[in-house]
N, C-alpha and C. Protein backbone atom coordinates (compact mmCIF):
# COMPACT_ATOMS: atom_id res chain seq x y z
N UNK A 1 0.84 -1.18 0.00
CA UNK A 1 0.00 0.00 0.00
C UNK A 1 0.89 1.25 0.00
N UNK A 2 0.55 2.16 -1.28
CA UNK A 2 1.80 3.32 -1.04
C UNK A 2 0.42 4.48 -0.45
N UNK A 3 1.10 4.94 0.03
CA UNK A 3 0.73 6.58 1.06
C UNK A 3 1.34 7.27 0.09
N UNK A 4 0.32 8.24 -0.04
CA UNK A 4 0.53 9.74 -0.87
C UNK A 4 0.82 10.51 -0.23
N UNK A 5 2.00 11.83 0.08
CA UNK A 5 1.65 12.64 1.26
C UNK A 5 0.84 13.66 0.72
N UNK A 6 0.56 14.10 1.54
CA UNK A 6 -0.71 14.70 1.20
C UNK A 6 -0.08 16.47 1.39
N UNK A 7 -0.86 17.19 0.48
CA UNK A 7 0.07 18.58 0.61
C UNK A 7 -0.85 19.80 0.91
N UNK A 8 -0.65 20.83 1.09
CA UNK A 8 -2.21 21.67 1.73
C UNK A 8 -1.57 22.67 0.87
N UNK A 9 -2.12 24.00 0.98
CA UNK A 9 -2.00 25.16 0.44
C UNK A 9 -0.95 25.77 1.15
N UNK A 10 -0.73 25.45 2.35
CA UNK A 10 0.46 26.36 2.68
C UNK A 10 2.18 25.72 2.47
N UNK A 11 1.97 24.39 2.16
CA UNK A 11 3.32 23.53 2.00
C UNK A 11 3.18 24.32 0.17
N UNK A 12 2.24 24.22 -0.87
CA UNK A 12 2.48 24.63 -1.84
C UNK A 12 3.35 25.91 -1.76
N UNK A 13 2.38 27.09 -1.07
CA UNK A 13 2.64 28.21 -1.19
C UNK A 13 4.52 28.42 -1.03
N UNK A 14 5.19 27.77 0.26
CA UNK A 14 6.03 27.33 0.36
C UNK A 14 6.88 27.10 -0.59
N UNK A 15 6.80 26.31 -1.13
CA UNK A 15 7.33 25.53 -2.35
C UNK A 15 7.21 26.15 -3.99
N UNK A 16 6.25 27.18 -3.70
CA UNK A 16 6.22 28.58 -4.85
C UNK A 16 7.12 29.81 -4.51
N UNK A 17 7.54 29.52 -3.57
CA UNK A 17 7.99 30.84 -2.99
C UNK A 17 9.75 30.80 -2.75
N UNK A 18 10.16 29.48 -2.65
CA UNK A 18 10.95 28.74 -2.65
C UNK A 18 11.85 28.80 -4.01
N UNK A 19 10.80 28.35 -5.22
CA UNK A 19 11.17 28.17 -6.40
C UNK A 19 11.13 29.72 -6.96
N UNK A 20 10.80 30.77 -6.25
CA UNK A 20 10.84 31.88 -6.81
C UNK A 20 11.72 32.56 -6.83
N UNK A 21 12.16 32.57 -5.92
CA UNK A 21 13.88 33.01 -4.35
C UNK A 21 15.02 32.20 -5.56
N UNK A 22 14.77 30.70 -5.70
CA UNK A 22 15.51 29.88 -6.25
C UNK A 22 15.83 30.91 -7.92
N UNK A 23 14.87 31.24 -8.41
CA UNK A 23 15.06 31.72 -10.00
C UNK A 23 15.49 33.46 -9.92
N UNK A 24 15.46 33.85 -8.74
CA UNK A 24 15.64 35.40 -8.19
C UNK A 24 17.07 35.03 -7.80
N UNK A 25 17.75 34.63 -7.53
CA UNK A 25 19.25 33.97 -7.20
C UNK A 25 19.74 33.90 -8.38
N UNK A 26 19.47 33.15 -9.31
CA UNK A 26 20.43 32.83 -10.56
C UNK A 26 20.28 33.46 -11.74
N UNK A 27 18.77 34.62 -11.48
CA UNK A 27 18.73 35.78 -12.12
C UNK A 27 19.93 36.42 -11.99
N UNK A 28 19.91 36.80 -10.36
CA UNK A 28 21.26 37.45 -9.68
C UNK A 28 22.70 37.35 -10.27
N UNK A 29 22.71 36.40 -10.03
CA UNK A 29 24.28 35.45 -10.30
C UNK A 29 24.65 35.45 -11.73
N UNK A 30 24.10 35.62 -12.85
CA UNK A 30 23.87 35.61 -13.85
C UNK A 30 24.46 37.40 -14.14
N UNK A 31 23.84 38.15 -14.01
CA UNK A 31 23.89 39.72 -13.83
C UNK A 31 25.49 39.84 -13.46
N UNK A 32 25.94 39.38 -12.14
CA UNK A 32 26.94 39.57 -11.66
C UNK A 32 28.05 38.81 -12.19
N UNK A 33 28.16 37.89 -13.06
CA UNK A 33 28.90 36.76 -13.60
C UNK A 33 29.71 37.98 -14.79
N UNK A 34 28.23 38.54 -15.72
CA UNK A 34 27.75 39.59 -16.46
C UNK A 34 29.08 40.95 -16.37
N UNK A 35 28.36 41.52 -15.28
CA UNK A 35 29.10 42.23 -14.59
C UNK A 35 30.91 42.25 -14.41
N UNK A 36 31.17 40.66 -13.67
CA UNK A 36 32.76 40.75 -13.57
C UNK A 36 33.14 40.17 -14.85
N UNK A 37 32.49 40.01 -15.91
CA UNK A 37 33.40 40.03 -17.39
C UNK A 37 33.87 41.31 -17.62
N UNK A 38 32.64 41.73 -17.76
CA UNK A 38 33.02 43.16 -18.24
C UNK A 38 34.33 43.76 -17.83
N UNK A 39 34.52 43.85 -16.19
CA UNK A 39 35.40 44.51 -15.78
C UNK A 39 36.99 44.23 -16.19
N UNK A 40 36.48 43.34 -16.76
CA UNK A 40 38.15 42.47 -17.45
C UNK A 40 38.52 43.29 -18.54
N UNK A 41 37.39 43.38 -19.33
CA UNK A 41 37.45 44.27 -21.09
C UNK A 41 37.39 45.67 -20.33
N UNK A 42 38.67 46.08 -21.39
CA UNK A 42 39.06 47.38 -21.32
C UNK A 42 37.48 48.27 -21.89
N UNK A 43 37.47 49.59 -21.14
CA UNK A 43 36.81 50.30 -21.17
C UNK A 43 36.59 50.81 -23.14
N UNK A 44 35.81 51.36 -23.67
CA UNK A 44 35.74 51.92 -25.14
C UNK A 44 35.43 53.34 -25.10
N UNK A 45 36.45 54.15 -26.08
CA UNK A 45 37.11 55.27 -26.00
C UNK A 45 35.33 56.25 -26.46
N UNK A 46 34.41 55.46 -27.36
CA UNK A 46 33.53 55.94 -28.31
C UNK A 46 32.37 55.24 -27.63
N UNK A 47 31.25 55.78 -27.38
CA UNK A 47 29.67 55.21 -27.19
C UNK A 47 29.79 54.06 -28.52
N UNK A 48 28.98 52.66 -27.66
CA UNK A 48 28.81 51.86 -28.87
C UNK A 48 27.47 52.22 -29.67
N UNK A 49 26.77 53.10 -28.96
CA UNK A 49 25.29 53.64 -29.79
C UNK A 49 25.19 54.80 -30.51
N UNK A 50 26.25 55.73 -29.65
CA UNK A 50 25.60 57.07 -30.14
C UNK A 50 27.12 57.58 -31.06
N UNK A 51 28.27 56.87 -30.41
CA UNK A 51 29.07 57.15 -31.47
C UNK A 51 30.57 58.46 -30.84
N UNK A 52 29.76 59.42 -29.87
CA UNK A 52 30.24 60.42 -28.58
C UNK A 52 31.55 59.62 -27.92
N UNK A 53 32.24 60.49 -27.89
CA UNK A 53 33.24 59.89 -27.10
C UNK A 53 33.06 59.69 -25.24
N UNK A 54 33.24 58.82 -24.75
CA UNK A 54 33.52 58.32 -23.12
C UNK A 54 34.29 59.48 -22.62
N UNK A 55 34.47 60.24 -21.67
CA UNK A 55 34.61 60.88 -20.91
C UNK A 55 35.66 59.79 -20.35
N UNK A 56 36.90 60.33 -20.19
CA UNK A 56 38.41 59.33 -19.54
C UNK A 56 37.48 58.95 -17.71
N UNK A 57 36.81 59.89 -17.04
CA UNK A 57 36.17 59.73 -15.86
C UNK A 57 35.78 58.45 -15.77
N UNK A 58 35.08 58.46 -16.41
CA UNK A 58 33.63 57.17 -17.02
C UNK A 58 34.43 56.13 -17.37
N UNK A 59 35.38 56.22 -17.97
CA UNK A 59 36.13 54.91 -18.61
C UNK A 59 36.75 54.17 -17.41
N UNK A 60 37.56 55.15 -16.56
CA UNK A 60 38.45 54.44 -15.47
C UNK A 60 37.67 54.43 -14.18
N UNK A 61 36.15 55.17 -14.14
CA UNK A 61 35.57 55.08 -12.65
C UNK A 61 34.49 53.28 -13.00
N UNK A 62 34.13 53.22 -14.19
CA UNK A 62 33.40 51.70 -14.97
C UNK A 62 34.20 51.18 -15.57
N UNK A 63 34.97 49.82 -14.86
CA UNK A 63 35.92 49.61 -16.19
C UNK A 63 34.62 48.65 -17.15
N UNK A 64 35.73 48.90 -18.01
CA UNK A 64 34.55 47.75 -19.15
C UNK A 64 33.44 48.75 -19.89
N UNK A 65 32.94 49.94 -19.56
CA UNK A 65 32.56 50.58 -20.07
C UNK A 65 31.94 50.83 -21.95
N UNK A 66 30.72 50.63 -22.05
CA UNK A 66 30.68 50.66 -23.29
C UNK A 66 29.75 51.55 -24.13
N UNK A 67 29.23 52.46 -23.28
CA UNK A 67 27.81 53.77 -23.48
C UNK A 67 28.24 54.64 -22.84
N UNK A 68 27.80 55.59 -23.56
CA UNK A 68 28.21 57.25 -22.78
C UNK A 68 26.93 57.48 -21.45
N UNK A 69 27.13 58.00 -20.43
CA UNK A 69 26.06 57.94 -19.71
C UNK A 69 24.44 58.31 -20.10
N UNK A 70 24.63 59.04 -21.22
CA UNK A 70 22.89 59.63 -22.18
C UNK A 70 22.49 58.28 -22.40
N UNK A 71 23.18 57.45 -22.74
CA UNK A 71 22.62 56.48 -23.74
C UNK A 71 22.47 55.32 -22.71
N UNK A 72 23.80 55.04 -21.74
CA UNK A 72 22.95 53.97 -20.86
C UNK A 72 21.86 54.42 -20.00
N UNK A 73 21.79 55.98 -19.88
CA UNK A 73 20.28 55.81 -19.03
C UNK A 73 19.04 55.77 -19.35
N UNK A 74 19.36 56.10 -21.43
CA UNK A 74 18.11 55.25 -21.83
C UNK A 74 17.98 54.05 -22.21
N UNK A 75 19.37 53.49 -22.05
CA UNK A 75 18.81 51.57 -22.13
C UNK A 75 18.42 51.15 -20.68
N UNK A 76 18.65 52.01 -19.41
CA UNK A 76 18.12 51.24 -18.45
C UNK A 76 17.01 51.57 -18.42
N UNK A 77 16.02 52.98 -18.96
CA UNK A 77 14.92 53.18 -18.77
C UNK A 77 14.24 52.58 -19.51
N UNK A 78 14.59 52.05 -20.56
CA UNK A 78 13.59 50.49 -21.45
C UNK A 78 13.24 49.45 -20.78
N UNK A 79 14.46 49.20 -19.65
CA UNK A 79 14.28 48.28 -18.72
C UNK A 79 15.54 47.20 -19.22
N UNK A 80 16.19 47.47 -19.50
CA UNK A 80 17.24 46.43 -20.28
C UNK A 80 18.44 47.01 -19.50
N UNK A 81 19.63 45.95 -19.72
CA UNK A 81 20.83 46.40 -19.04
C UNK A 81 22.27 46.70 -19.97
């Protein structure tokens, strides 16, 4: 005779919340993986969008740098990184 265990709404809820944390983590980790590449690649002298040159500030305060600040604050306001 097998026994089912039996599960209620709050062991689910649990276990949704769990798996949410779980995909919010490797969202994370992912970003930051992201992140310390970059810092390896040398900074770029020219916006890769707009074409404007990087400000030497910007280059050596972000390494890895690849948008003039106009332009990454409208790719973060799209919602993109």
């Amino acid at each position: 005779m097998n026994e089912q265990p039996e599960y209620n709404n709050e062991e689910e809820a649990e276990v949704a919340q769990i798996l949410a944390m779980t995909r919010s983590m490797a969202a994370v980790n992912k970003v930051q993986e992201a992140l310390a590449k970059q810092r390896l690649l040398p900074s770029l002298e020219d916006c890769e969008d707009c074409g404007e040159e990087i400000p030497k500030e910007r280059q050596l305060a972000i390494r890895g740098v690849t948008r003039c600040i106009y332009c990454q604050e409208l790719l973060e306001r799209k919602g993109r990184t």
